[in-house]
Each structure stands twice: as structure tokens, then as C-alpha cells.
N, C-alpha and C. Protein backbone atom coordinates (compact mmCIF):
# COMPACT_ATOMS: atom_id res chain seq x y z
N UNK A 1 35.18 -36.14 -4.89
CA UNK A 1 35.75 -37.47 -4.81
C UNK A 1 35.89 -37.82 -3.34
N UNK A 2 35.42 -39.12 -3.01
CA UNK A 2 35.64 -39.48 -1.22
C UNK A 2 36.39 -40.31 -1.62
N UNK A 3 37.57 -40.02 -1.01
CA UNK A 3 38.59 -41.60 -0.69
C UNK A 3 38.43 -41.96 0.67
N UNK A 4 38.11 -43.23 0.71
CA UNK A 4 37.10 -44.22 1.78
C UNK A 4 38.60 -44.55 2.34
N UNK A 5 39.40 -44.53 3.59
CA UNK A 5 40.17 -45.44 3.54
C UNK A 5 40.65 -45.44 5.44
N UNK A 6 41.45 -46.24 5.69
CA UNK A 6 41.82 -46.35 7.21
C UNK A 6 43.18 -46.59 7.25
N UNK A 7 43.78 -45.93 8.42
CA UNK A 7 44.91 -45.95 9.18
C UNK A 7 45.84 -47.51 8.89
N UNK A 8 45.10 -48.85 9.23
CA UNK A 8 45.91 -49.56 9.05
C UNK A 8 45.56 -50.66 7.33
N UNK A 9 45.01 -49.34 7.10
CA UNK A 9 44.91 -50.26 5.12
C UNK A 9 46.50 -49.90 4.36
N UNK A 10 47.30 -50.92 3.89
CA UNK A 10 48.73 -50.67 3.38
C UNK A 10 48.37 -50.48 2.14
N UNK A 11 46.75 -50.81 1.29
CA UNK A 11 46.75 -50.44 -0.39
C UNK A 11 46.36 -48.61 -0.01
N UNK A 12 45.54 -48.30 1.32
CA UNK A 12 45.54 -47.22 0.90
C UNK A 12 46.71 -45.96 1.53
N UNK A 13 47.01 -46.21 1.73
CA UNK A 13 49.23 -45.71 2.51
C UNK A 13 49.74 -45.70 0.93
N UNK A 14 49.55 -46.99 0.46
CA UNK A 14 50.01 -47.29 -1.43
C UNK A 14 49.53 -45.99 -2.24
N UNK A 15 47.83 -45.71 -1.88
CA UNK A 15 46.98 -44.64 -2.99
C UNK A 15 47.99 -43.52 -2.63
N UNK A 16 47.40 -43.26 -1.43
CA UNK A 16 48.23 -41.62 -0.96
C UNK A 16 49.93 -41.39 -1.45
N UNK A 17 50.68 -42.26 -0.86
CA UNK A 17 52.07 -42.45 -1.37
C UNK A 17 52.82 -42.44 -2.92
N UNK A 18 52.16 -43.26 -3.45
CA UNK A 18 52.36 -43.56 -4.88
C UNK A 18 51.01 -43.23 -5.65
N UNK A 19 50.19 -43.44 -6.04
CA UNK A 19 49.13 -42.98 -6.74
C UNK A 19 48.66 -41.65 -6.85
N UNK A 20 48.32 -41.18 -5.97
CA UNK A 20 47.98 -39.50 -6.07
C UNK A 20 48.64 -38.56 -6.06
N UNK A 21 50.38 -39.19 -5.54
CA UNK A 21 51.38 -38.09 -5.65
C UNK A 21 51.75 -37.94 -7.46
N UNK A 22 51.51 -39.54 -8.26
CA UNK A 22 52.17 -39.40 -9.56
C UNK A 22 51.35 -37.77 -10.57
N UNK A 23 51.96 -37.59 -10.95
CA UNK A 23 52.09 -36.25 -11.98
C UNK A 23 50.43 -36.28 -12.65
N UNK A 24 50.56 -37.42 -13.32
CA UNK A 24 49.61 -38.07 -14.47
C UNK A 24 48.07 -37.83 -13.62
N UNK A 25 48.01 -38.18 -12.40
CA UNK A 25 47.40 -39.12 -11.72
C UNK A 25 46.77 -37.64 -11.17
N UNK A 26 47.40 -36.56 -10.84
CA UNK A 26 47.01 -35.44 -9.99
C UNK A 26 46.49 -34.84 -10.44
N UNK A 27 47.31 -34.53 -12.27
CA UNK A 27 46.42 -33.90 -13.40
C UNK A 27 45.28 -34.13 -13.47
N UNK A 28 44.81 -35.47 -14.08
CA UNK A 28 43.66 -35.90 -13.82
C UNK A 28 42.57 -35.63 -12.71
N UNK A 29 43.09 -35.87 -11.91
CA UNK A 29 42.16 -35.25 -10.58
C UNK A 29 42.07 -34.18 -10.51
N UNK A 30 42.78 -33.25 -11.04
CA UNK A 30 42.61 -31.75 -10.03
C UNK A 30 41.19 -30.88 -10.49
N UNK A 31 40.02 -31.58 -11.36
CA UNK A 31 38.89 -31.11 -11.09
C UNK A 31 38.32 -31.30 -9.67
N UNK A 32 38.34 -32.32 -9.67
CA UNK A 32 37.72 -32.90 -8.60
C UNK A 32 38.28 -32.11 -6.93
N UNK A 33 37.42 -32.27 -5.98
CA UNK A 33 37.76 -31.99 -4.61
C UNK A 33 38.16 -33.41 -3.98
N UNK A 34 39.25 -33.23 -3.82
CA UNK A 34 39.21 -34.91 -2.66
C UNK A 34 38.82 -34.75 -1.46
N UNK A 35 37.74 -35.11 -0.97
CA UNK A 35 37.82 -35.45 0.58
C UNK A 35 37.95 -37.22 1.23
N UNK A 36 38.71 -36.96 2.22
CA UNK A 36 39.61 -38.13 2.60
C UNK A 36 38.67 -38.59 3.82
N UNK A 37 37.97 -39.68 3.72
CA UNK A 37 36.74 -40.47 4.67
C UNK A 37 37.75 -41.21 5.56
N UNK A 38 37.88 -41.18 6.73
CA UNK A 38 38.41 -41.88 7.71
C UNK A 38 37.48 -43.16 8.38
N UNK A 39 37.80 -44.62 7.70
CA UNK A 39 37.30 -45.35 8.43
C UNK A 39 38.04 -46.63 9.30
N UNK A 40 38.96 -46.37 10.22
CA UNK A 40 39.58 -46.49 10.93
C UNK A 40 39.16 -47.08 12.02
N UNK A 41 38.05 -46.69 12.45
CA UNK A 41 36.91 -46.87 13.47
C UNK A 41 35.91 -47.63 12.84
N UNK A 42 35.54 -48.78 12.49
CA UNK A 42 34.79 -49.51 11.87
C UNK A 42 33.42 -49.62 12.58
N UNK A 43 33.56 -48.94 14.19
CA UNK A 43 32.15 -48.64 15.06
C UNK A 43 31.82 -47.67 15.41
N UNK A 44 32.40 -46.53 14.45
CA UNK A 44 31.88 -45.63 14.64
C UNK A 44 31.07 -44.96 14.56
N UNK A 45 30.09 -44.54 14.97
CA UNK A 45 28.28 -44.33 14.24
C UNK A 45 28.45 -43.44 12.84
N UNK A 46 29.47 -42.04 12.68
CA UNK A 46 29.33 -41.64 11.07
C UNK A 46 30.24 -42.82 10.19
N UNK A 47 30.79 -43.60 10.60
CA UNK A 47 31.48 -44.71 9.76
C UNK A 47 30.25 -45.73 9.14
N UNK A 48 29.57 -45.93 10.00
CA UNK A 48 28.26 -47.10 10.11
C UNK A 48 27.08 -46.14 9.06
N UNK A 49 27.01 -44.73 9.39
CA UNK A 49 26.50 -44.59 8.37
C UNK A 49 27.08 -44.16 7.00
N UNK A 50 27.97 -43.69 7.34
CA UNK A 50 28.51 -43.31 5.71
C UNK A 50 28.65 -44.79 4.83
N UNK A 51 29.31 -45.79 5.60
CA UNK A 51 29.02 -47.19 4.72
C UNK A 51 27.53 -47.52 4.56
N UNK A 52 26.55 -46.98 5.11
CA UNK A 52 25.46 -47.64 4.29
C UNK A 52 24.98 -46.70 3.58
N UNK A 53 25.33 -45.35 3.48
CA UNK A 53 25.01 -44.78 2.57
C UNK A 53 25.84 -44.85 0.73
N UNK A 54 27.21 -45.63 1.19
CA UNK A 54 28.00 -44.69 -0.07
C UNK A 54 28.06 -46.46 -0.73
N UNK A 55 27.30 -47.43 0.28
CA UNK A 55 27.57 -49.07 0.30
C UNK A 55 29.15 -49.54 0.08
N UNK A 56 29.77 -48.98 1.48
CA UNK A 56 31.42 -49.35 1.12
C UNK A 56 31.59 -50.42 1.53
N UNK A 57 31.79 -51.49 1.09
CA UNK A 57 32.53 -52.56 1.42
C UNK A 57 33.67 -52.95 2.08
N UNK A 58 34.65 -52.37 2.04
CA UNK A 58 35.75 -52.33 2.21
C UNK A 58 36.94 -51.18 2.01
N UNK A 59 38.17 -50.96 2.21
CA UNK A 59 38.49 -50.20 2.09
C UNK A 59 39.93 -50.40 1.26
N UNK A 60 40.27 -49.68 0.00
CA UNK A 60 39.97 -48.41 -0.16
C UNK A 60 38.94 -48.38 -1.01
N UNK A 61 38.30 -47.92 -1.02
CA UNK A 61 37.20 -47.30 -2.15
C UNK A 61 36.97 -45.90 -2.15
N UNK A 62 37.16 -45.27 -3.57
CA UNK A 62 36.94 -44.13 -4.15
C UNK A 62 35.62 -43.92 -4.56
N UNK A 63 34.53 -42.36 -4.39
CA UNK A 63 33.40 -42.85 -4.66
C UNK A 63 33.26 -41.30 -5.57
N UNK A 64 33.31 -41.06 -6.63
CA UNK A 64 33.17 -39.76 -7.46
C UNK A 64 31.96 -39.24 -7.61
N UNK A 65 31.54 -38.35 -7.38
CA UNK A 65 30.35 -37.22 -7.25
C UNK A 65 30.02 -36.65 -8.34
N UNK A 66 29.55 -36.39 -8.88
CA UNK A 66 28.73 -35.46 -9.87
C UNK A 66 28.47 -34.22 -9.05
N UNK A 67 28.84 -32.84 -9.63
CA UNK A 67 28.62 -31.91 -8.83
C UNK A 67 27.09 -31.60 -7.75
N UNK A 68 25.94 -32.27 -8.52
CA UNK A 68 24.67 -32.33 -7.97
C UNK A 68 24.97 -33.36 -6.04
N UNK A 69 25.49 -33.97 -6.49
CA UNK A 69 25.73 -34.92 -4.64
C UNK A 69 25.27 -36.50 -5.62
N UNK A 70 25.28 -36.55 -6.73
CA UNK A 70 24.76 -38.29 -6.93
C UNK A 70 25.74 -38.90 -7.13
N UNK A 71 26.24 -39.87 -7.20
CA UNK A 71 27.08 -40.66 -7.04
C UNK A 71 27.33 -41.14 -8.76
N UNK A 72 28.62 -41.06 -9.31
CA UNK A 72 28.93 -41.21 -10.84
C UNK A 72 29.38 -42.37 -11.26
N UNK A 73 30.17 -42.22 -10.38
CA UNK A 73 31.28 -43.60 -10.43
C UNK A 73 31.87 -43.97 -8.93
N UNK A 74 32.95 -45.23 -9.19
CA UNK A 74 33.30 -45.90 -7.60
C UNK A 74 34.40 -46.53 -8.17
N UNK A 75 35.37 -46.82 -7.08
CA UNK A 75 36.06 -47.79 -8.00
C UNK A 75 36.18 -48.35 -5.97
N UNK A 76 36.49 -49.68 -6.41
CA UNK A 76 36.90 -50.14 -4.81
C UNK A 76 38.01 -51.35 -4.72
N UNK A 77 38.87 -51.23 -3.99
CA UNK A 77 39.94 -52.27 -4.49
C UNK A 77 39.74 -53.54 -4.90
N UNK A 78 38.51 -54.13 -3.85
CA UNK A 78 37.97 -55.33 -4.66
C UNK A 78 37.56 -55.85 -5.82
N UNK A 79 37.47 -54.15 -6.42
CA UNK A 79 37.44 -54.38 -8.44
C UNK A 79 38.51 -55.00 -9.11
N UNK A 80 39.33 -54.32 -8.65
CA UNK A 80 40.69 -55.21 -9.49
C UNK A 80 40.59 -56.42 -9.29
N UNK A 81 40.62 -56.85 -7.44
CA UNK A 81 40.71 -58.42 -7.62
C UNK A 81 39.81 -59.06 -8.12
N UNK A 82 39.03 -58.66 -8.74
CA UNK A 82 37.54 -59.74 -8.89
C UNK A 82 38.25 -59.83 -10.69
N UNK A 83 38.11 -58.46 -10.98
CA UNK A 83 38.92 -58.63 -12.25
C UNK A 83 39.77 -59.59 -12.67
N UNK A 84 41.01 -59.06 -11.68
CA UNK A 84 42.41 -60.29 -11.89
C UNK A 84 41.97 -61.53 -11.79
N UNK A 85 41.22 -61.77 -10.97
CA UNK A 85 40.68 -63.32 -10.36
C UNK A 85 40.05 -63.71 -12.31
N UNK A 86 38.93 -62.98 -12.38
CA UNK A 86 38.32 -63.47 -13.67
C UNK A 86 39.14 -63.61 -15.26
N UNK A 87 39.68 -62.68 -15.41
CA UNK A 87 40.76 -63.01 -16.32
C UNK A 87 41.86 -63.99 -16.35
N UNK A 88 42.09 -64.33 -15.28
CA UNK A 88 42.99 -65.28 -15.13
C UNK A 88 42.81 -66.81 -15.27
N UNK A 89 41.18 -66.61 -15.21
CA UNK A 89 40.23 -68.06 -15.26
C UNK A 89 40.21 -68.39 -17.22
């Protein structure tokens, strides 16, 4: 699991704080390896490439692995809002 996230993102301060500490939430995860992507540095040359490799948009985004290295699933905060936005229509 890569959690995509930076120093001054407050949803992802939110993930770490409240989300991954809850019980439910850790269970669930604890197959998985988390590694924690620092993009903080938005010019940073492995930032520049890891976003065009993992296509992060923004931050936070979670990007889940399949043990092989392919990419399974993603979730990125902009899911929800596009969600909320559409349901609400």
C-alpha cells in the first residue's frame, strides 16, 4: 500500500491521526505493508516521477499493490468529492 501524501495536506494529518489509528481500519490493513510516499516537495525529481508513474493527482491518494508490483486498486481523495458532488446532483 503507498500512502501518497505531504506535510502540509490536513486530509492527510486526518488519514494518519484518525483513520489508520481506528481498530477496524488497522485490522483491515494489516496484510498489507504501508509505505508512506512523501510528496511535500512537489519538484522534486523522485516526486515528478513517482506521480507519473502511480498518475497521482493530488494528495492524499492511496495506491494498493498486488503482491506482483501491479497496481489493484487506488482510492484518492478526489473520489469522494466527485462522488459527493454527483449524488448530490
Amino acid at each position: 500500500m503507498l500512502d501518497f501524501s505531504a506535510d502540509w495536506c490536513v486530509p492527510c494529518h486526518e488519514l494518519d491521526n484518525n483513520t489508520f489509528t481506528d481498530r477496524a481500519v488497522a485490522l483491515g490493513l494489516s496484510p498489507f505493508t504501508r509505505l508512506k510516499v512523501d510528496f511535500t516537495r512537489a519538484d522534486a525529481p523522485q516526486t515528478i516521477v513517482l506521480r507519473d508513474r502511480y498518475r497521482i493527482e493530488g494528495v492524499p491518494t492511496i495506491v494498493f499493490l498486488a503482491p506482483t508490483g501491479r497496481k489493484c486498486a487506488r482510492r484518492a481523495s478526489s473520489d469522494s468529492s466527485a462522488r459527493n458532488r454527483s449524488s448530490s446532483a
